[in-house]
PDB file of N, CA and C in Angstrom:
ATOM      1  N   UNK A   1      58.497 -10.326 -71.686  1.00  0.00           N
ATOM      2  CA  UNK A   1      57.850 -11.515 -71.145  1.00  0.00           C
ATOM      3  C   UNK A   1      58.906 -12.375 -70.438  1.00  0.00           C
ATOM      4  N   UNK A   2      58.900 -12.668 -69.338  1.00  0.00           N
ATOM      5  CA  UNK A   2      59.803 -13.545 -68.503  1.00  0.00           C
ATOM      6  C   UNK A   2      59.181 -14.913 -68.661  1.00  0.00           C
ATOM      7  N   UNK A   3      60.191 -15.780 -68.452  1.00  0.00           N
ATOM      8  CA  UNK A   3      59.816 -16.801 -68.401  1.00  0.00           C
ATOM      9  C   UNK A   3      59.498 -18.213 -67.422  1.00  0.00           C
ATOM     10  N   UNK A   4      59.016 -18.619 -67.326  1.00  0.00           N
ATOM     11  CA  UNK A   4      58.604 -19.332 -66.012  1.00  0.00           C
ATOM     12  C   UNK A   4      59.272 -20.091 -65.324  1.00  0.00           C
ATOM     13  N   UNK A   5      59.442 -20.088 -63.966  1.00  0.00           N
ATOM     14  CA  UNK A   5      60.390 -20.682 -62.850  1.00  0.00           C
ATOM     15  C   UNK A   5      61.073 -22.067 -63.122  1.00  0.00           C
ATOM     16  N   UNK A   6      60.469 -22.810 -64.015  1.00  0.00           N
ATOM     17  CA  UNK A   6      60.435 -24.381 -64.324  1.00  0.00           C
ATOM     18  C   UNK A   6      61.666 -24.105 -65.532  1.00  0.00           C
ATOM     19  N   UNK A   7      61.857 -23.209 -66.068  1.00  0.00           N
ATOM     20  CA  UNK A   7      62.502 -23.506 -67.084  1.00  0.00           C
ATOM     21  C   UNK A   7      64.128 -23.612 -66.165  1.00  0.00           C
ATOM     22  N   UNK A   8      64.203 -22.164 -65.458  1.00  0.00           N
ATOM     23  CA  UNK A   8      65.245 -22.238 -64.704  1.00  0.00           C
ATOM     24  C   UNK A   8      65.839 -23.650 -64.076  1.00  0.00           C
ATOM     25  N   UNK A   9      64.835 -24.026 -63.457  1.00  0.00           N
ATOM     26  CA  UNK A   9      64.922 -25.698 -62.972  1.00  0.00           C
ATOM     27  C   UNK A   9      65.516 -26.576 -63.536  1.00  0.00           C
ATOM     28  N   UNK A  10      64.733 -26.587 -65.207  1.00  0.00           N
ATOM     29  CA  UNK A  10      65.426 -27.835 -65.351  1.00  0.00           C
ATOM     30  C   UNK A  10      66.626 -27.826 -66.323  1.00  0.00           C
ATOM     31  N   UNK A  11      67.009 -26.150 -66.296  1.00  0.00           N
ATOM     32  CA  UNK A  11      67.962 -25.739 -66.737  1.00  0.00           C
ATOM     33  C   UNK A  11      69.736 -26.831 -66.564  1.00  0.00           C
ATOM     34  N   UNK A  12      69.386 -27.338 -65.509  1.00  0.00           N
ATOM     35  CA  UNK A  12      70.757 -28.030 -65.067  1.00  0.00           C
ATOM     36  C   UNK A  12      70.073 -29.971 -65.030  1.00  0.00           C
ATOM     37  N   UNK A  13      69.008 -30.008 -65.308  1.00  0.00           N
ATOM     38  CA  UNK A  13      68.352 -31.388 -65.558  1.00  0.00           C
ATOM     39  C   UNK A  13      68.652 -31.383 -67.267  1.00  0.00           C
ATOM     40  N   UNK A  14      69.069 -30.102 -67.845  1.00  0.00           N
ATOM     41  CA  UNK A  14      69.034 -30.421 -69.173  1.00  0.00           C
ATOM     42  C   UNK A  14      70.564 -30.697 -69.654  1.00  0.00           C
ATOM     43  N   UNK A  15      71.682 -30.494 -68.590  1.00  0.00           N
ATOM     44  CA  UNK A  15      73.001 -29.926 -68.897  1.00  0.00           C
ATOM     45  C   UNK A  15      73.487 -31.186 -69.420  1.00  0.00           C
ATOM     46  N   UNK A  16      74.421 -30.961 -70.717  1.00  0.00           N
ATOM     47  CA  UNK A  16      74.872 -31.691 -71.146  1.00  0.00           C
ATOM     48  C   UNK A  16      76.220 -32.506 -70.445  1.00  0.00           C
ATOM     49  N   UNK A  17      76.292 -33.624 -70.296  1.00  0.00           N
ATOM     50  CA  UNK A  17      77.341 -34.471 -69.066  1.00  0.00           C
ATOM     51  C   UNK A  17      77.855 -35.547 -69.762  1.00  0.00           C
ATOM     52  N   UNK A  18      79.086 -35.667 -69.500  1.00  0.00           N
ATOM     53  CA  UNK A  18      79.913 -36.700 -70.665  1.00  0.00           C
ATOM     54  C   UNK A  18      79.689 -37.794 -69.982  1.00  0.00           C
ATOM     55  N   UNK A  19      79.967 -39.043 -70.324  1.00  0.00           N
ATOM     56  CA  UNK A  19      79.895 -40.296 -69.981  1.00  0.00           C
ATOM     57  C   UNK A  19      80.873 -40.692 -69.735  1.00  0.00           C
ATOM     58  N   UNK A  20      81.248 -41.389 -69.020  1.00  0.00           N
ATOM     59  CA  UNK A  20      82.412 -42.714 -68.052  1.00  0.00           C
ATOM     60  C   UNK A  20      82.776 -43.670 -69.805  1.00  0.00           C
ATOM     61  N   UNK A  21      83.929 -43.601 -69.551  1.00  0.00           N
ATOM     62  CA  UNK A  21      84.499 -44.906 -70.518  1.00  0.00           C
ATOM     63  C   UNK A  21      83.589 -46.021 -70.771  1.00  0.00           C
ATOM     64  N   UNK A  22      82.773 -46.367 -69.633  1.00  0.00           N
ATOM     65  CA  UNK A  22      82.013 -47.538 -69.525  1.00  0.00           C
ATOM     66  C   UNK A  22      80.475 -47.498 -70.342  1.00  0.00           C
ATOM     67  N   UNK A  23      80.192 -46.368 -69.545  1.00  0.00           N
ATOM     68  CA  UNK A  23      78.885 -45.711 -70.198  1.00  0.00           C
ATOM     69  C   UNK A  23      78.359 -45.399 -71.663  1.00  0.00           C
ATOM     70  N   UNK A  24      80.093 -44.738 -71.908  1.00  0.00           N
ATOM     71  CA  UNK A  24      80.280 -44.157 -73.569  1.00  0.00           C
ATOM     72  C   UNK A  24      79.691 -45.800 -74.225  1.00  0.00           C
ATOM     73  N   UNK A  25      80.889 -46.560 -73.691  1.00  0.00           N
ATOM     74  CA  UNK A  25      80.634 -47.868 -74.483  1.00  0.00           C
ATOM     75  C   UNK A  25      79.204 -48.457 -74.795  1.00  0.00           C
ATOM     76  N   UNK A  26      78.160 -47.534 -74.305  1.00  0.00           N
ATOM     77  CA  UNK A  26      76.719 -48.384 -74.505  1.00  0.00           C
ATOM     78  C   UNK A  26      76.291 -47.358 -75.355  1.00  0.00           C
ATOM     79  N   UNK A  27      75.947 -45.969 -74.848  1.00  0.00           N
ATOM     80  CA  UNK A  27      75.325 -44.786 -75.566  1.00  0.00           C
ATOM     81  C   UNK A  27      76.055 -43.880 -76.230  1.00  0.00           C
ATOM     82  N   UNK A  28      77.170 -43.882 -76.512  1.00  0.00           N
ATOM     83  CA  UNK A  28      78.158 -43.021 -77.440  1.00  0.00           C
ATOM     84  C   UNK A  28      79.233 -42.271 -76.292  1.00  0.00           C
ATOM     85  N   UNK A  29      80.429 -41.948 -77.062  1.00  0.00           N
ATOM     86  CA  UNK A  29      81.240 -41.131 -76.451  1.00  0.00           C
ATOM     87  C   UNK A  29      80.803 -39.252 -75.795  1.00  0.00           C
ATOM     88  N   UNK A  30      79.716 -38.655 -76.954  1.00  0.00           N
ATOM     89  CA  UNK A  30      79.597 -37.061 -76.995  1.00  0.00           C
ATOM     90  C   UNK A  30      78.360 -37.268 -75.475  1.00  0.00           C
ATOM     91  N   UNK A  31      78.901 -35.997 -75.361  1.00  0.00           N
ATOM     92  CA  UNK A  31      77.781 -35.076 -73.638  1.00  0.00           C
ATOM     93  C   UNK A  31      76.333 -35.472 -74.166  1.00  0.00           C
ATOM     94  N   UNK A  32      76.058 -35.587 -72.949  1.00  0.00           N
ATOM     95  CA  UNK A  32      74.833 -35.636 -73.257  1.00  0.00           C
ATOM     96  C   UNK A  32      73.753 -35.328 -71.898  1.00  0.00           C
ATOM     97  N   UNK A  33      72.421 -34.488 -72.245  1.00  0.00           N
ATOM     98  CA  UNK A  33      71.915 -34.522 -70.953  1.00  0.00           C
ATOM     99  C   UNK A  33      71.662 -35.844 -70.289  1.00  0.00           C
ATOM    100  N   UNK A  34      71.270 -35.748 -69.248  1.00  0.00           N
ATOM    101  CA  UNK A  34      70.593 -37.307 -68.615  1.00  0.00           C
ATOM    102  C   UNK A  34      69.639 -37.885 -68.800  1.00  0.00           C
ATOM    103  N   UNK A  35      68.593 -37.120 -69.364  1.00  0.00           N
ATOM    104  CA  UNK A  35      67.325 -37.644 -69.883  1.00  0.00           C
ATOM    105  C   UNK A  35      67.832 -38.049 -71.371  1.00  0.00           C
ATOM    106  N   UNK A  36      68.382 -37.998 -72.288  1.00  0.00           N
ATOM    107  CA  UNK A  36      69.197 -38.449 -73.407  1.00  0.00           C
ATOM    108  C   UNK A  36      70.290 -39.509 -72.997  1.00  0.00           C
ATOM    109  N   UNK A  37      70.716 -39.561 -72.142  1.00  0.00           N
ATOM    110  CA  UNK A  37      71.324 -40.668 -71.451  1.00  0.00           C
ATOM    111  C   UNK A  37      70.575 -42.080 -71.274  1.00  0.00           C
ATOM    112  N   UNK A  38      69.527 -41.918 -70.652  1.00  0.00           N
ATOM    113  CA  UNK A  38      68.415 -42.733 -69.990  1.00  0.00           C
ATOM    114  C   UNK A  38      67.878 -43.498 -71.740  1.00  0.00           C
ATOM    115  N   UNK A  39      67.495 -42.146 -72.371  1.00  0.00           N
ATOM    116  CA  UNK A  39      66.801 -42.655 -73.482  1.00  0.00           C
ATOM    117  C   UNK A  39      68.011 -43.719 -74.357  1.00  0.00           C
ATOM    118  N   UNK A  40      68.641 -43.201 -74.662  1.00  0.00           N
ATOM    119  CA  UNK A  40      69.429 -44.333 -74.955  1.00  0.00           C
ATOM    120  C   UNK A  40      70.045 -45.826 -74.189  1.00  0.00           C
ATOM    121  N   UNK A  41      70.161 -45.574 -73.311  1.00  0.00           N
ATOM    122  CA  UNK A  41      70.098 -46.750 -72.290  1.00  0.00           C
ATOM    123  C   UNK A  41      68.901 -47.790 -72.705  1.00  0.00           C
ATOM    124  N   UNK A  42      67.802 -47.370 -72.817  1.00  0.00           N
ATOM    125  CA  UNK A  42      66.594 -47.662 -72.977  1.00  0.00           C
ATOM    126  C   UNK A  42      66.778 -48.483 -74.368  1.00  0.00           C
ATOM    127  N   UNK A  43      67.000 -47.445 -75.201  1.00  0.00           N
ATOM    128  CA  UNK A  43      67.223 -48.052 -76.697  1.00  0.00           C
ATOM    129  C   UNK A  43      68.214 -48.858 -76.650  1.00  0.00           C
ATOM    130  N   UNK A  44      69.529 -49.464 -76.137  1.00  0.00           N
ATOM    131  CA  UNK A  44      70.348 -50.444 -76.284  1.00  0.00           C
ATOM    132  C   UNK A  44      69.830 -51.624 -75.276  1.00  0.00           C
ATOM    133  N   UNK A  45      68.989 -51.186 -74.560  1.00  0.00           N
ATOM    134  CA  UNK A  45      68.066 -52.288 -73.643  1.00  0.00           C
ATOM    135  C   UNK A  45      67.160 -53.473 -74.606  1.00  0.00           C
ATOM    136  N   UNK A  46      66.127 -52.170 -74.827  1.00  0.00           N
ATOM    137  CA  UNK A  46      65.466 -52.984 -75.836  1.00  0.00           C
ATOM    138  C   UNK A  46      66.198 -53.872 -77.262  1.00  0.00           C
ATOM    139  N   UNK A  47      67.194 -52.898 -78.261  1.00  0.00           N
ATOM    140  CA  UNK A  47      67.558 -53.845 -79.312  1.00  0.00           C
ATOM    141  C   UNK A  47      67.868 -55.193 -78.891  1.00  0.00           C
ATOM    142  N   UNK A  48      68.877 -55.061 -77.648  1.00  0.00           N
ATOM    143  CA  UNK A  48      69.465 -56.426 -77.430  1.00  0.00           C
ATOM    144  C   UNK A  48      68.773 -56.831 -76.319  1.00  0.00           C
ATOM    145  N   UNK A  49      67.327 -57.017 -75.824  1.00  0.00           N
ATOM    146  CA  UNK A  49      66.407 -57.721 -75.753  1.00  0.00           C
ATOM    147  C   UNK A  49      67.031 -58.256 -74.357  1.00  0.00           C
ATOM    148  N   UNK A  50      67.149 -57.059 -73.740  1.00  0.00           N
ATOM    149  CA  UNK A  50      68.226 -57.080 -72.038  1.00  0.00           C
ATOM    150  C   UNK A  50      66.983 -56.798 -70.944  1.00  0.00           C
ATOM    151  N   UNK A  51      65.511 -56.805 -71.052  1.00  0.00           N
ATOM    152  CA  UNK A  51      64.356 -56.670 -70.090  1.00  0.00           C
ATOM    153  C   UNK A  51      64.083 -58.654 -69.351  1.00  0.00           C
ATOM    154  N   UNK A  52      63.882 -58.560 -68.026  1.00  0.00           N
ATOM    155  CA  UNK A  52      63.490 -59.756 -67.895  1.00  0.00           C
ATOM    156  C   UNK A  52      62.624 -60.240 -67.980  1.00  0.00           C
ATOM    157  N   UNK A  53      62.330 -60.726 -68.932  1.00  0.00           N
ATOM    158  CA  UNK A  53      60.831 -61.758 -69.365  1.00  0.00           C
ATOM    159  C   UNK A  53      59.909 -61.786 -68.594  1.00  0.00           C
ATOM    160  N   UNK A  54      60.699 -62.322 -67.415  1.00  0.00           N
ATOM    161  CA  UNK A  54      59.349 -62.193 -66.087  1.00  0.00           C
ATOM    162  C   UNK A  54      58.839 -61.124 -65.500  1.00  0.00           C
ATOM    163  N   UNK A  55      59.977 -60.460 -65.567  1.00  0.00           N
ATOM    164  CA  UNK A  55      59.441 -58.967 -64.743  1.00  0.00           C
ATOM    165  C   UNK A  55      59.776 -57.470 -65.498  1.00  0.00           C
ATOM    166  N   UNK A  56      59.088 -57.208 -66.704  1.00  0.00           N
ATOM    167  CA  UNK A  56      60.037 -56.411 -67.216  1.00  0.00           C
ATOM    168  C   UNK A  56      60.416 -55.164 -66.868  1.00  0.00           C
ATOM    169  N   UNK A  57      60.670 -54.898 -65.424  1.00  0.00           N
ATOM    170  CA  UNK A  57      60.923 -54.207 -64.636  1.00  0.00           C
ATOM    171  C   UNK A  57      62.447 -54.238 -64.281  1.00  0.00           C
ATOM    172  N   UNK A  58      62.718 -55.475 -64.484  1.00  0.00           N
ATOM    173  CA  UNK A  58      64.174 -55.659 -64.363  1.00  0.00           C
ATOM    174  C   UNK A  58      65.069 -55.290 -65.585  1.00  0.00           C
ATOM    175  N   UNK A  59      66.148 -55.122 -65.623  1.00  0.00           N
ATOM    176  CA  UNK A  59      67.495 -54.926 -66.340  1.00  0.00           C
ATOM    177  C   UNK A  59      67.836 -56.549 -66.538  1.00  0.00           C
ATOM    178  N   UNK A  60      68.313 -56.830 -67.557  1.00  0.00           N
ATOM    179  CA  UNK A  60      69.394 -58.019 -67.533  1.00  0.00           C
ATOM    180  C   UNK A  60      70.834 -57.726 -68.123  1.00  0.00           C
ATOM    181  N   UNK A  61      71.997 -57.325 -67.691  1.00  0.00           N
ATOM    182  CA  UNK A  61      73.044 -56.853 -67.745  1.00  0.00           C
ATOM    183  C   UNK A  61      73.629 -57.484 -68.706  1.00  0.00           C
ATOM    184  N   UNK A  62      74.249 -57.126 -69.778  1.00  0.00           N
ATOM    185  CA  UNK A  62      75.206 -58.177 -70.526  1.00  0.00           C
ATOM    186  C   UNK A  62      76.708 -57.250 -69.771  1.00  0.00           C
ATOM    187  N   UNK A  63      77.695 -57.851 -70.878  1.00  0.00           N
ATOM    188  CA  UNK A  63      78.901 -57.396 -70.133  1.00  0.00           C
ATOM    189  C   UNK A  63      79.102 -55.965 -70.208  1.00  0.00           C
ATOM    190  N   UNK A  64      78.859 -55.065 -71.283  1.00  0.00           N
ATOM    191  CA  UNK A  64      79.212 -53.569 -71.407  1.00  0.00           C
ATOM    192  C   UNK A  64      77.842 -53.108 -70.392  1.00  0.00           C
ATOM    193  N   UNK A  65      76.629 -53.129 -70.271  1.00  0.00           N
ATOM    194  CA  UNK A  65      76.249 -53.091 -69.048  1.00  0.00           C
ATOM    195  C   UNK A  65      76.394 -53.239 -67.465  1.00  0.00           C
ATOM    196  N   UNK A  66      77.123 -54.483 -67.396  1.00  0.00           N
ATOM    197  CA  UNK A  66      77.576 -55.338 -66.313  1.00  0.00           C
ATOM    198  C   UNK A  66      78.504 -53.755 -65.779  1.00  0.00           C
ATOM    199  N   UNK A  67      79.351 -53.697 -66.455  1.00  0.00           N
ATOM    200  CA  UNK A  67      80.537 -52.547 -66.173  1.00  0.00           C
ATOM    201  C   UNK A  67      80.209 -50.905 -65.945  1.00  0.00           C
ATOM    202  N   UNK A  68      78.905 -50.785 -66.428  1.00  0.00           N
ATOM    203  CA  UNK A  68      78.263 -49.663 -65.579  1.00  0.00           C
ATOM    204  C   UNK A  68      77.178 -49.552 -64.726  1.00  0.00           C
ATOM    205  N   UNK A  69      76.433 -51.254 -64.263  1.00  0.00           N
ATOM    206  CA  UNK A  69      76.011 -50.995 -63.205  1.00  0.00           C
ATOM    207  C   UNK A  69      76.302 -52.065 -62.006  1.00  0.00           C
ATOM    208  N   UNK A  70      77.742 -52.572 -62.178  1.00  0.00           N
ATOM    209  CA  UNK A  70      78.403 -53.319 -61.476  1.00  0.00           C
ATOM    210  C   UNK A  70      77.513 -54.703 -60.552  1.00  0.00           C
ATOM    211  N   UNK A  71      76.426 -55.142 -61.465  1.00  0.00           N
ATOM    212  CA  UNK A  71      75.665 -56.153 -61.056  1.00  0.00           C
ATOM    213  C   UNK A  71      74.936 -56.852 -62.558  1.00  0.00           C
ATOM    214  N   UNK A  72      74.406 -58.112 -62.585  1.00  0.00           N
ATOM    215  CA  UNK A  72      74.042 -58.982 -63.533  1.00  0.00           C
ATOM    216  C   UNK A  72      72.357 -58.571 -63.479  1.00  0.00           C
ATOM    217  N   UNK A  73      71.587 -57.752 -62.496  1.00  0.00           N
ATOM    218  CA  UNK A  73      70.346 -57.591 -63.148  1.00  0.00           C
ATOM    219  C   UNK A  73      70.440 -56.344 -61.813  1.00  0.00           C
ATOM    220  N   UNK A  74      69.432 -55.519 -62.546  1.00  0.00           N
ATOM    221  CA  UNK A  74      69.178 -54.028 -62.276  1.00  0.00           C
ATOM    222  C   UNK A  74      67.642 -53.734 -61.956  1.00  0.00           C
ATOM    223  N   UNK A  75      67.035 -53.127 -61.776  1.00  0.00           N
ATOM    224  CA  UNK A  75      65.937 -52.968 -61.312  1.00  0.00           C
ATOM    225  C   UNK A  75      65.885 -51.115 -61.887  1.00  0.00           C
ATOM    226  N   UNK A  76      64.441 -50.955 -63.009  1.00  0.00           N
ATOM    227  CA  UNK A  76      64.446 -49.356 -63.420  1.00  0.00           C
ATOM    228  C   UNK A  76      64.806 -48.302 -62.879  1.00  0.00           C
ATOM    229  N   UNK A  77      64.449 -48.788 -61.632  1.00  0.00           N
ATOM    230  CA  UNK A  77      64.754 -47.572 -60.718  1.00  0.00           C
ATOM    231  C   UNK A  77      66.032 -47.782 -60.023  1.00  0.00           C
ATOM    232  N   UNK A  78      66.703 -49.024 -60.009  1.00  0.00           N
ATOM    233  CA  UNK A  78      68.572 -48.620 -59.803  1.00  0.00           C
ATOM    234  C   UNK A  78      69.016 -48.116 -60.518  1.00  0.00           C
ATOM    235  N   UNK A  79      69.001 -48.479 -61.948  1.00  0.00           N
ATOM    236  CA  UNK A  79      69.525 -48.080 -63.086  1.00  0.00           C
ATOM    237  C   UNK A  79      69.830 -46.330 -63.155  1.00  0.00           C
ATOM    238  N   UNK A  80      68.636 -46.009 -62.698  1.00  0.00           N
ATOM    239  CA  UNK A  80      68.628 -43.971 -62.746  1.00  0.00           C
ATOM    240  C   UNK A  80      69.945 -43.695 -62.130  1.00  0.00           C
ATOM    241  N   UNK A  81      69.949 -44.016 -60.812  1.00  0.00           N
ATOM    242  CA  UNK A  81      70.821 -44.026 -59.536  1.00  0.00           C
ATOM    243  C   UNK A  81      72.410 -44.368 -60.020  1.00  0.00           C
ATOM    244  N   UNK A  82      72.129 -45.678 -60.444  1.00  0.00           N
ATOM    245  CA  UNK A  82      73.630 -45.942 -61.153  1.00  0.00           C
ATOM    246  C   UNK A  82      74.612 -45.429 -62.430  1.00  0.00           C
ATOM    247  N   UNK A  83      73.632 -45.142 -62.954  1.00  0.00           N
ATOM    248  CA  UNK A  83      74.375 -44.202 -64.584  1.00  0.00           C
ATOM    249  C   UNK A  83      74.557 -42.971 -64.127  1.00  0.00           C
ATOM    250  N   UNK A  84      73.846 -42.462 -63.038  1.00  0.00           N
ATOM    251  CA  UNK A  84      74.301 -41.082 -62.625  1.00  0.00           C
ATOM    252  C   UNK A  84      75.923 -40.838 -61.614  1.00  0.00           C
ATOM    253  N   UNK A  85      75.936 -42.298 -61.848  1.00  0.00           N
ATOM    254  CA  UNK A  85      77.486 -42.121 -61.661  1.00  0.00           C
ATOM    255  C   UNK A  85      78.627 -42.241 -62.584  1.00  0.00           C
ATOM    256  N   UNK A  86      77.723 -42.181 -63.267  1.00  0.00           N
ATOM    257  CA  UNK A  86      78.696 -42.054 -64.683  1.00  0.00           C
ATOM    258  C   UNK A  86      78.948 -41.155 -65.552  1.00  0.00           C
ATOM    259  N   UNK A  87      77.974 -40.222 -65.241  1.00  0.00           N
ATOM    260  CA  UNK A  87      78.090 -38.856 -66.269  1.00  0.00           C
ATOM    261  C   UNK A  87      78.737 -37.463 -64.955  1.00  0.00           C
ATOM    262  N   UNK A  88      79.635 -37.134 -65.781  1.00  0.00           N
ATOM    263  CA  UNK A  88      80.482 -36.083 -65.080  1.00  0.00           C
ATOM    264  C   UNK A  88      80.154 -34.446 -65.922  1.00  0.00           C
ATOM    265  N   UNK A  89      80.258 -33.623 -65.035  1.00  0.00           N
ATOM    266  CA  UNK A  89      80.518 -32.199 -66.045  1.00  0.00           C
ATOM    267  C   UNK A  89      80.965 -32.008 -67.124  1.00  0.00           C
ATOM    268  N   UNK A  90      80.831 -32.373 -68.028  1.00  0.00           N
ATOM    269  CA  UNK A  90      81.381 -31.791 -69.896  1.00  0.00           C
ATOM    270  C   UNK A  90      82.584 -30.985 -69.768  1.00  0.00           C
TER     271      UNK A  90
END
């Protein structure tokens, strides 16, 4: 039984990618894919209560944020764009 074209795909959407000094500092030092990246991003978003009230579409940067997306508020969809400059090949 072979297996279907999609797996191949997201074969390298799944690859594990270390984090930037900066990055580590929010979601841990160990590889990690990018969708495990994101999710944690997410989770240090929410604990420390970093969504903007008004729009919770926005990011609100504290400082270990500030340093990986080199601005004081972010928008969901910069955020993707910007942490992907932070994870390198394992």
């Amino acid at each position: 039984m072979t297996q279907p074209e999609t797996s191949k795909k997201n074969s390298a959407f799944m690859k594990a990618l270390k984090p930037s000094p900066e990055l580590a500092a929010v979601i841990g030092p160990e590889a990690v894919p990018r969708t495990e990246a994101t999710k944690r991003l997410w989770e240090y978003i929410k604990a420390h209560n970093l969504q903007n009230p008004a729009n919770k579409r926005n990011i609100l940067c504290d400082d270990k944020l500030k340093a990986v997306m080199g601005k004081g508020e972010v928008t969901m969809f910069e955020m993707t764009g910007l942490v992907g400059k932070h994870l390198h090949a394992a």
